[in-house]
C-alpha atoms as a PDB file:
ATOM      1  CA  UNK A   1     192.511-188.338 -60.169  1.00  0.00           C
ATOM      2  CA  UNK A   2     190.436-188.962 -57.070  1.00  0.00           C
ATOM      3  CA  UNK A   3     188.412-192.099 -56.638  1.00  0.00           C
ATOM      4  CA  UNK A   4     185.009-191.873 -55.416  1.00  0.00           C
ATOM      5  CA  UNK A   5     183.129-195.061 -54.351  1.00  0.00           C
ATOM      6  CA  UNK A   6     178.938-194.602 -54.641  1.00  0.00           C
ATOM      7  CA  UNK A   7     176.021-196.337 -54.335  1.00  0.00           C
ATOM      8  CA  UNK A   8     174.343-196.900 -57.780  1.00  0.00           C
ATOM      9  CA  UNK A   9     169.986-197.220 -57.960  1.00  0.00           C
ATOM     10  CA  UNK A  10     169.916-199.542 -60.794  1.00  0.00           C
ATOM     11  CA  UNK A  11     166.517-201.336 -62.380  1.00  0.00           C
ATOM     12  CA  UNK A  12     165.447-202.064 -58.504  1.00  0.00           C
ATOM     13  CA  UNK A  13     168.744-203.094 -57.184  1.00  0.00           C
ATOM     14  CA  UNK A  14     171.824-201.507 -55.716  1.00  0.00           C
ATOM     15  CA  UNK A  15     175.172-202.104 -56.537  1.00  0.00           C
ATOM     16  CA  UNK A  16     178.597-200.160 -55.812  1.00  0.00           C
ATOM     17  CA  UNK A  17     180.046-197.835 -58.579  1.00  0.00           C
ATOM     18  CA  UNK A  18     183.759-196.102 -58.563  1.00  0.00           C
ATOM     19  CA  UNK A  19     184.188-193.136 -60.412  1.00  0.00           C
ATOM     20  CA  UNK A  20     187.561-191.672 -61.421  1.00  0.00           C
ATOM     21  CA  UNK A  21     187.060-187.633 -61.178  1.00  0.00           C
ATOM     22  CA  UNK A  22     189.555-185.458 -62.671  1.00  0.00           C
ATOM     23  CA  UNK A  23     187.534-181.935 -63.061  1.00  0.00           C
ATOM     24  CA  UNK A  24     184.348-180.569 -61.477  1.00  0.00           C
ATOM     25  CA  UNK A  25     182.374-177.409 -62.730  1.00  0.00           C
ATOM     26  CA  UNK A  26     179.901-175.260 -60.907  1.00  0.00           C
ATOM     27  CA  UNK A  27     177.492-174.418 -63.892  1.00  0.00           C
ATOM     28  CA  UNK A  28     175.128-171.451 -63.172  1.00  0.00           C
ATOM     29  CA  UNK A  29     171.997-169.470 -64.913  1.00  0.00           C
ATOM     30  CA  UNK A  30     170.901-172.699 -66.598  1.00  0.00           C
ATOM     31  CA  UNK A  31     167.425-172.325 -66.539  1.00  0.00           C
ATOM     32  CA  UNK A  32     165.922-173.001 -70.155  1.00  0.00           C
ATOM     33  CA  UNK A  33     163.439-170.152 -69.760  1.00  0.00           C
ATOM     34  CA  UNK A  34     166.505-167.328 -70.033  1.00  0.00           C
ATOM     35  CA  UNK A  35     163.976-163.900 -69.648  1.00  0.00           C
ATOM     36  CA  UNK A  36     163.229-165.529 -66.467  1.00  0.00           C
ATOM     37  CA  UNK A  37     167.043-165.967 -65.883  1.00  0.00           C
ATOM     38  CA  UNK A  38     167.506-162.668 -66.690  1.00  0.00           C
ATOM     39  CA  UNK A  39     164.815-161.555 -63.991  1.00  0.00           C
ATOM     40  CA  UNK A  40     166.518-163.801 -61.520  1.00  0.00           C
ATOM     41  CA  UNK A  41     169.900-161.644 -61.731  1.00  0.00           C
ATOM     42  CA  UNK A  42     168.493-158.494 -61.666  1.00  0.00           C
ATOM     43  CA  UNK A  43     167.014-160.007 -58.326  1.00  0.00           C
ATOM     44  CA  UNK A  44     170.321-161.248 -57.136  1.00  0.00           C
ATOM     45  CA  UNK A  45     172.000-157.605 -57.961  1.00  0.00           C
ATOM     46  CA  UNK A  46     169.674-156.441 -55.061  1.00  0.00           C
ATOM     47  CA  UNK A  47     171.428-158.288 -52.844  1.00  0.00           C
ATOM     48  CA  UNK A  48     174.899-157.337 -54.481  1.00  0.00           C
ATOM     49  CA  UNK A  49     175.756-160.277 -56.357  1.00  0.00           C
ATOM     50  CA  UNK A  50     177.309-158.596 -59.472  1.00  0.00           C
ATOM     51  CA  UNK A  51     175.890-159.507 -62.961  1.00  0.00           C
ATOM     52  CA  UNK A  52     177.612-162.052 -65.455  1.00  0.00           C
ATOM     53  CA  UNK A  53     178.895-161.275 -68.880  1.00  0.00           C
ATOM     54  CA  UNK A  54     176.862-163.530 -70.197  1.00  0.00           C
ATOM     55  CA  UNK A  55     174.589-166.646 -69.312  1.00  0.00           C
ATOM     56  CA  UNK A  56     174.421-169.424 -68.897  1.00  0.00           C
ATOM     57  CA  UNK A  57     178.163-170.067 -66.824  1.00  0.00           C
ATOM     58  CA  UNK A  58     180.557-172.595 -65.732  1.00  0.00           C
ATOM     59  CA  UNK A  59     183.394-172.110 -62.992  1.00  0.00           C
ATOM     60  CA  UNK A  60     186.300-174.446 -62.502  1.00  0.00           C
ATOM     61  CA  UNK A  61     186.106-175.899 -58.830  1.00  0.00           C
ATOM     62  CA  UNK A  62     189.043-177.446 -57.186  1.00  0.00           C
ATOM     63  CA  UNK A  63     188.313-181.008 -57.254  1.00  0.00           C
ATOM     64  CA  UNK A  64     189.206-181.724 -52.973  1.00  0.00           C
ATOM     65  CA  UNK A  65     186.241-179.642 -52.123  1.00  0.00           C
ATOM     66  CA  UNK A  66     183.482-182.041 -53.510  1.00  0.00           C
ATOM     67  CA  UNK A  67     182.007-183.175 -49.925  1.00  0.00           C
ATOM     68  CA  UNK A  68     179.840-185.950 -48.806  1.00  0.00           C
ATOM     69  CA  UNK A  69     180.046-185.575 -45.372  1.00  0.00           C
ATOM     70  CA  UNK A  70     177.083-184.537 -42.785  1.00  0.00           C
ATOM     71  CA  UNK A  71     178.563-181.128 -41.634  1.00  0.00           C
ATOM     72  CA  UNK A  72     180.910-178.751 -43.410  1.00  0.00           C
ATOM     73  CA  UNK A  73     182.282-175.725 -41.926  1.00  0.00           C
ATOM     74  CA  UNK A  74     182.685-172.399 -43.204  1.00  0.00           C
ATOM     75  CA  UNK A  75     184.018-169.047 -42.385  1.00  0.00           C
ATOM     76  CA  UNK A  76     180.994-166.834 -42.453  1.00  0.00           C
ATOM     77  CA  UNK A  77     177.822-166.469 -41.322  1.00  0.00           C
ATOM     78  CA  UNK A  78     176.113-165.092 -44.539  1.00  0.00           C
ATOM     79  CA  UNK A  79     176.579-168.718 -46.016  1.00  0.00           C
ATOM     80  CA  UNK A  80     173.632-170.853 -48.170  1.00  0.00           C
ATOM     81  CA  UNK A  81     173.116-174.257 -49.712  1.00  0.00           C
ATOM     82  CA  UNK A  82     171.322-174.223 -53.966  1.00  0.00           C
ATOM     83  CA  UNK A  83     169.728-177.666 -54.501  1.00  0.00           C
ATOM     84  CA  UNK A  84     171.434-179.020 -57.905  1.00  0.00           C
ATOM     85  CA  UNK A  85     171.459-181.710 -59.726  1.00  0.00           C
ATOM     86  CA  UNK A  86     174.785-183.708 -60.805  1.00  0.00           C
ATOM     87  CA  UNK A  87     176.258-185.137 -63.688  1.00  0.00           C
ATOM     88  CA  UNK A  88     179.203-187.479 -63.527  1.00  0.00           C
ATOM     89  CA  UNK A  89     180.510-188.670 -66.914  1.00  0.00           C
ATOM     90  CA  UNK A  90     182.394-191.634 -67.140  1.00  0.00           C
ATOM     91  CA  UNK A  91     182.860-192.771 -70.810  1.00  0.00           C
ATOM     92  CA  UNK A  92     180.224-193.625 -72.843  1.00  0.00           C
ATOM     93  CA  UNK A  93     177.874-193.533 -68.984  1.00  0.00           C
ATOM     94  CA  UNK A  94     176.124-190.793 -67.407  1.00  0.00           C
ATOM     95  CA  UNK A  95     175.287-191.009 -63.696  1.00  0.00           C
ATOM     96  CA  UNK A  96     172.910-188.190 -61.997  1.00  0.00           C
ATOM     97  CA  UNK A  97     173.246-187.029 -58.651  1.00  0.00           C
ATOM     98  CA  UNK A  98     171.642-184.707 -55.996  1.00  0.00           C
ATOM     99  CA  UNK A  99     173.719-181.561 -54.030  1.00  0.00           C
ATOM    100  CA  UNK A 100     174.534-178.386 -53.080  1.00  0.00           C
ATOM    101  CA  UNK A 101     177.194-175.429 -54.124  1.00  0.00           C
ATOM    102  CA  UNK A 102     177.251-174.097 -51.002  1.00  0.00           C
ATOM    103  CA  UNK A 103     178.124-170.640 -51.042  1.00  0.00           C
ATOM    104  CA  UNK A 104     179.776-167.763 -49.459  1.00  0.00           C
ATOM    105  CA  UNK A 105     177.107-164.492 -49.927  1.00  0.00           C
ATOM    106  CA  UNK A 106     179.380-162.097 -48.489  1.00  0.00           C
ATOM    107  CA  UNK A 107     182.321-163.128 -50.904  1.00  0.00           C
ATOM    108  CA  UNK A 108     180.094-163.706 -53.430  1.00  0.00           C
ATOM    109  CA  UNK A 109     179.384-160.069 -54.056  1.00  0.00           C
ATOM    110  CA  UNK A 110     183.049-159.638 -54.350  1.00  0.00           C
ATOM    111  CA  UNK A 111     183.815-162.389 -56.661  1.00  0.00           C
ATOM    112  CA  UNK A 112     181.426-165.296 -57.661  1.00  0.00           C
ATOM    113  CA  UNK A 113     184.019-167.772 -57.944  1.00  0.00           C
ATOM    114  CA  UNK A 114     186.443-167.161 -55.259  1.00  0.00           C
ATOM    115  CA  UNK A 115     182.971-167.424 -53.137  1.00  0.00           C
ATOM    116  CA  UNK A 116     182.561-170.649 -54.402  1.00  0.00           C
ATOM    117  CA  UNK A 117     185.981-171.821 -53.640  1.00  0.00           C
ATOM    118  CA  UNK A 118     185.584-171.248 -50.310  1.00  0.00           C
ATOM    119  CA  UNK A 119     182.782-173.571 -49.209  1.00  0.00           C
ATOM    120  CA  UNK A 120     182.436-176.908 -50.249  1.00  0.00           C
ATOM    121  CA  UNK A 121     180.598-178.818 -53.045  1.00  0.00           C
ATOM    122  CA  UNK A 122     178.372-181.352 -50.831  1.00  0.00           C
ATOM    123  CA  UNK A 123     176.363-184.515 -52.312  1.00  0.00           C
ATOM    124  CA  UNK A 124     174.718-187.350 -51.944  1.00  0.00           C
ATOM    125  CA  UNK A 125     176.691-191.016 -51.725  1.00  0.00           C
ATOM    126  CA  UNK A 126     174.140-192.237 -54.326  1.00  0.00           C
ATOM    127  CA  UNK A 127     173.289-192.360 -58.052  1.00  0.00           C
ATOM    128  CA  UNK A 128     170.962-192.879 -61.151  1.00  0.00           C
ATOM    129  CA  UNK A 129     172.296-194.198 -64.804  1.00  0.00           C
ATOM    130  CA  UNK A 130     171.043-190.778 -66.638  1.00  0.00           C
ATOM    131  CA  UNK A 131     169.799-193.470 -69.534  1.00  0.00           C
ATOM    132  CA  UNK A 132     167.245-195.378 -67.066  1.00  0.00           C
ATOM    133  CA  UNK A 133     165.239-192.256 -66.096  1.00  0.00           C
ATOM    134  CA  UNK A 134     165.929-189.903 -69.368  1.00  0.00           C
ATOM    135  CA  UNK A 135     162.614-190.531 -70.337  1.00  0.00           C
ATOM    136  CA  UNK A 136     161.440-188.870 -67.481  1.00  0.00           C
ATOM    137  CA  UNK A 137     163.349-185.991 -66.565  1.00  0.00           C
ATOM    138  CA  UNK A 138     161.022-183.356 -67.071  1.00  0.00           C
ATOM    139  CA  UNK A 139     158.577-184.768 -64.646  1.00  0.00           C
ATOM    140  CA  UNK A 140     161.771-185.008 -61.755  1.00  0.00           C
ATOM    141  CA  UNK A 141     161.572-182.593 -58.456  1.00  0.00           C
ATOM    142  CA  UNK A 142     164.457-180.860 -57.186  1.00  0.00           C
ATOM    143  CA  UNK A 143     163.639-179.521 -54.004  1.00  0.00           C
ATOM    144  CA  UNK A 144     165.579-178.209 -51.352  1.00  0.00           C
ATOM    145  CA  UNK A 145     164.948-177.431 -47.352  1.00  0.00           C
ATOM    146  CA  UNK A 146     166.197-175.021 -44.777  1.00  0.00           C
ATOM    147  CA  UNK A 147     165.281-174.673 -41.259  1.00  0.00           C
ATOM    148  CA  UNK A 148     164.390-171.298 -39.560  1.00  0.00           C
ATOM    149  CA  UNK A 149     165.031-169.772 -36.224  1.00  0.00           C
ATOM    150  CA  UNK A 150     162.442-172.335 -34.529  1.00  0.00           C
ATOM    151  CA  UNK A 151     164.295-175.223 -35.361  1.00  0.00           C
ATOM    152  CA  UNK A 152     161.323-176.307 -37.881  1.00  0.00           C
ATOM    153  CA  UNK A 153     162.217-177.765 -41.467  1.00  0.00           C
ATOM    154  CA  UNK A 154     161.053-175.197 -44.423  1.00  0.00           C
ATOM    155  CA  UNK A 155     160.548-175.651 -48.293  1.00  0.00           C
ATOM    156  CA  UNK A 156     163.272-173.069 -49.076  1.00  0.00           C
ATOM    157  CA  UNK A 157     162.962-174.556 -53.187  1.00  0.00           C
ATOM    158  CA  UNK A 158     161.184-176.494 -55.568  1.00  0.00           C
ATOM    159  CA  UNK A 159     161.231-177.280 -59.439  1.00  0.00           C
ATOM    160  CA  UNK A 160     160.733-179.719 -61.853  1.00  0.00           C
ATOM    161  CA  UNK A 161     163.895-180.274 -63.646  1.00  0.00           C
ATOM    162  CA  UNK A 162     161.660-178.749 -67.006  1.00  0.00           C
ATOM    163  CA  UNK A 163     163.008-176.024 -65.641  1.00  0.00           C
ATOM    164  CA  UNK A 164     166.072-176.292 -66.160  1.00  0.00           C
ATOM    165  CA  UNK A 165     168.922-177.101 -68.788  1.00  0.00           C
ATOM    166  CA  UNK A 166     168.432-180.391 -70.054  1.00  0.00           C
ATOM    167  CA  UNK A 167     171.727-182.979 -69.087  1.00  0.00           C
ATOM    168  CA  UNK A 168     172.719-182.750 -72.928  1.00  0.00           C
ATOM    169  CA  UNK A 169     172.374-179.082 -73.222  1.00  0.00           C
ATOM    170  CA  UNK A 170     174.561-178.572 -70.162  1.00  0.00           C
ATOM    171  CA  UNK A 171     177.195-181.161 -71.110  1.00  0.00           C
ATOM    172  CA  UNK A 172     177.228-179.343 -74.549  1.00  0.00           C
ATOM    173  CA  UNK A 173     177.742-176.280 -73.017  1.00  0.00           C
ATOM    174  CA  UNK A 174     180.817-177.229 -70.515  1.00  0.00           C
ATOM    175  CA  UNK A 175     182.087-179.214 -73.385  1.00  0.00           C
ATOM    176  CA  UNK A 176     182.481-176.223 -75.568  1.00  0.00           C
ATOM    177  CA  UNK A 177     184.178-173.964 -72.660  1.00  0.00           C
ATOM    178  CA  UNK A 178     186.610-177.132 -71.986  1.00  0.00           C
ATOM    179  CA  UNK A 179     190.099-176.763 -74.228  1.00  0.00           C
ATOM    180  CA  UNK A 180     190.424-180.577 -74.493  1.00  0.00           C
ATOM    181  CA  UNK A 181     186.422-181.008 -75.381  1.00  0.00           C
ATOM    182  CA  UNK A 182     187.184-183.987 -73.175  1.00  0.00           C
ATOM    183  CA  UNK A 183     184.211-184.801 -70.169  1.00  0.00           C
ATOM    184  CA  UNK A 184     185.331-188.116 -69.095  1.00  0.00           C
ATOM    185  CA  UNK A 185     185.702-187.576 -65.310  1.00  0.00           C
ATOM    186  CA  UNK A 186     183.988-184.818 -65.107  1.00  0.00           C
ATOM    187  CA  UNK A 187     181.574-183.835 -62.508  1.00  0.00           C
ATOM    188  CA  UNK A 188     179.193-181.197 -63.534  1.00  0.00           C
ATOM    189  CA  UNK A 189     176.811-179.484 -60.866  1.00  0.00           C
ATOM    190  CA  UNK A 190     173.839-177.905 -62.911  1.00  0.00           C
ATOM    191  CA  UNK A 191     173.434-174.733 -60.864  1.00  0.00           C
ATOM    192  CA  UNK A 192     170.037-174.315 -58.784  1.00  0.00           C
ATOM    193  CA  UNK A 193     166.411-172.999 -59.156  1.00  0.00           C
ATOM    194  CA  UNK A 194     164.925-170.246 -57.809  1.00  0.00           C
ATOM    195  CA  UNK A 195     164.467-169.771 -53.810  1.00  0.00           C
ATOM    196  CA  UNK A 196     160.727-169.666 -52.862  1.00  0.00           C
ATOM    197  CA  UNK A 197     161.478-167.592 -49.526  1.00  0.00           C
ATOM    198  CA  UNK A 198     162.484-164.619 -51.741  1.00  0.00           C
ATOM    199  CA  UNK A 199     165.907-164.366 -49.816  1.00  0.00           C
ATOM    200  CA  UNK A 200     168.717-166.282 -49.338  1.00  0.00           C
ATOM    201  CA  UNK A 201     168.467-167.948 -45.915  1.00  0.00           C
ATOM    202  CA  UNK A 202     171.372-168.425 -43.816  1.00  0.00           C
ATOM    203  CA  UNK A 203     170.595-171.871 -42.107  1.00  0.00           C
ATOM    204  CA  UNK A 204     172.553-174.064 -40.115  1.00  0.00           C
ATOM    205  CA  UNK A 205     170.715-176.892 -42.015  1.00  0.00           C
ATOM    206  CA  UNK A 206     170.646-177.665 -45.039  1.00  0.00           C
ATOM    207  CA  UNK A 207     168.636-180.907 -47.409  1.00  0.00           C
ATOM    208  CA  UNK A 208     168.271-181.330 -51.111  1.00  0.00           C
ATOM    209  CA  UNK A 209     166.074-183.972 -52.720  1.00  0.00           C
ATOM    210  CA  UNK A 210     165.545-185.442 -56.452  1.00  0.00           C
ATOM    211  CA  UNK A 211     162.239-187.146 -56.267  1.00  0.00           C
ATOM    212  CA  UNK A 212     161.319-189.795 -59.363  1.00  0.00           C
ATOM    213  CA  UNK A 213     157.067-189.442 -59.438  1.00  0.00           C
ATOM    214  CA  UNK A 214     156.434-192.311 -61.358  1.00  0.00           C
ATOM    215  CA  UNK A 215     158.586-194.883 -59.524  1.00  0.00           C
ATOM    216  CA  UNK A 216     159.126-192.672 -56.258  1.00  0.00           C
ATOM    217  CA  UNK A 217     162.637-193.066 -55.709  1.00  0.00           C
ATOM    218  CA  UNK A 218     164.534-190.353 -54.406  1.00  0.00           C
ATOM    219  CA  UNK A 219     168.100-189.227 -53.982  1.00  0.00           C
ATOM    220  CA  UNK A 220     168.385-187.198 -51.194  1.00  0.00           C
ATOM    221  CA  UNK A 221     170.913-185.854 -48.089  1.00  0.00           C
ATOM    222  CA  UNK A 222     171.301-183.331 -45.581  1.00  0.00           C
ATOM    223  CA  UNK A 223     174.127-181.753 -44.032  1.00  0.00           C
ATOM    224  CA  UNK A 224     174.796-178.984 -40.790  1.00  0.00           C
ATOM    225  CA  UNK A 225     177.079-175.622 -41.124  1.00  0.00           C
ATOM    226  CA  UNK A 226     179.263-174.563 -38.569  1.00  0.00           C
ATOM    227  CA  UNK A 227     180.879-171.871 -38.569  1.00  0.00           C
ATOM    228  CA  UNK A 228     184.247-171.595 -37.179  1.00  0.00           C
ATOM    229  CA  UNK A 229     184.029-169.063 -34.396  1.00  0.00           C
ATOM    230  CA  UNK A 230     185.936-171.479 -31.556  1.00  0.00           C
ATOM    231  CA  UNK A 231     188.153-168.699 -31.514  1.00  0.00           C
ATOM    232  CA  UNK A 232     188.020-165.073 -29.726  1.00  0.00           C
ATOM    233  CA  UNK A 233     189.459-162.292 -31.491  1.00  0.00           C
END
């Protein structure tokens, strides 16, 4: 198991939270409108990432590669964050986070989950009890932000989380694909919402946000990409 030490938001304080994590999924396709889904890949297979059998999906991530550091590094240039939400289960407890499955596009349209494994999971060091904002998860942003050649911060996506899978629709789903039906310890990335650019961006920068309207907190962080090129070939 790893041990993971967090900030919890709870009922206007903070306090600190441990969570034991023994598996991590990268969920994908989870949007709850699935002919839009289905638009969205044929998009993607434009830019030669290959279909799925079927949707929505779930990949097994190795559990080191779950990030919360403020630059990861990577060995291509055709790399890109996807603002998701998180699930961590712990028991009878839910916690929600904010990240990104950064991923390898190059790879990608060789094998989705080997492009996966290469980059890092990256999220925030801070979390909601799922319970104390249920009510309102439909109304919830996700939005995430690139910056272009300028330097300048962009809106590269934004969605309410209506949009998407609700949490007990997605743990249902991972549940069923798990032999053990067991999610205690499990941390669950949603998969992400459609890019407003209308092509991935390959940033040096990227920031995810979950914004919560009605009391305006926010879980949010940002993170740099190098790319390892120190060396000459």
């Amino acid at each position: 198991m790893k041990t993971m030490q967090f900030c919890l938001q709870t009922n206007g304080r903070e306090e600190e939270f441990h969570f034991e994590m023994r598996r991590m999924v990268n969920a994908g396709y989870t949007g709850r409108d699935q002919e839009k889904v289905r638009n969205h890949i044929e998009e993607l297979k434009k830019e030669g990432v290959p279909a799925p059998e079927s949707t929505p999906t779930a990949y097994g991530m190795i559990t080191q590669l779950l990030y919360f550091e403020d630059e990861i590094e990577v060995v291509s240039e055709r790399t890109s964050g996807e603002a998701e939400y998180i699930l961590l289960c712990s028991g009878e407890e839910v916690y929600v986070g904010v990240g990104s499955d950064h991923t390898d596009r190059e790879l990608e349209s060789v094998s989705i989950i080997k492009s996966k494994q290469v980059c890092p999971n990256i999220m925030s060091d801070r979390l909601w009890r799922l319970k104390e904002i249920r009510k309102d998860w439909d109304e919830i942003i996700l939005r995430g932000w690139v910056k272009n050649e300028e330097g300048e911060r962009v809106l590269y996506q934004e969605a309410l989380l209506s949009a998407m899978m609700t949490p007990e629709d997605l743990m249902g789903f991972v549940k069923n694909r798990l032999d053990d039906k067991n999610l205690n310890g499990m941390v669950i990335f949603s998969g992400t919402i459609p890019i407003l650019t209308g092509k991935f961006v390959y940033s040096s920068y990227f920031e995810a946000e979950l914004f919560h309207p009605r009391s305006e907190r926010q879980l949010n962080f940002s993170y740099q990409v190098r790319v390892l090129d120190y060396l000459r070939g």
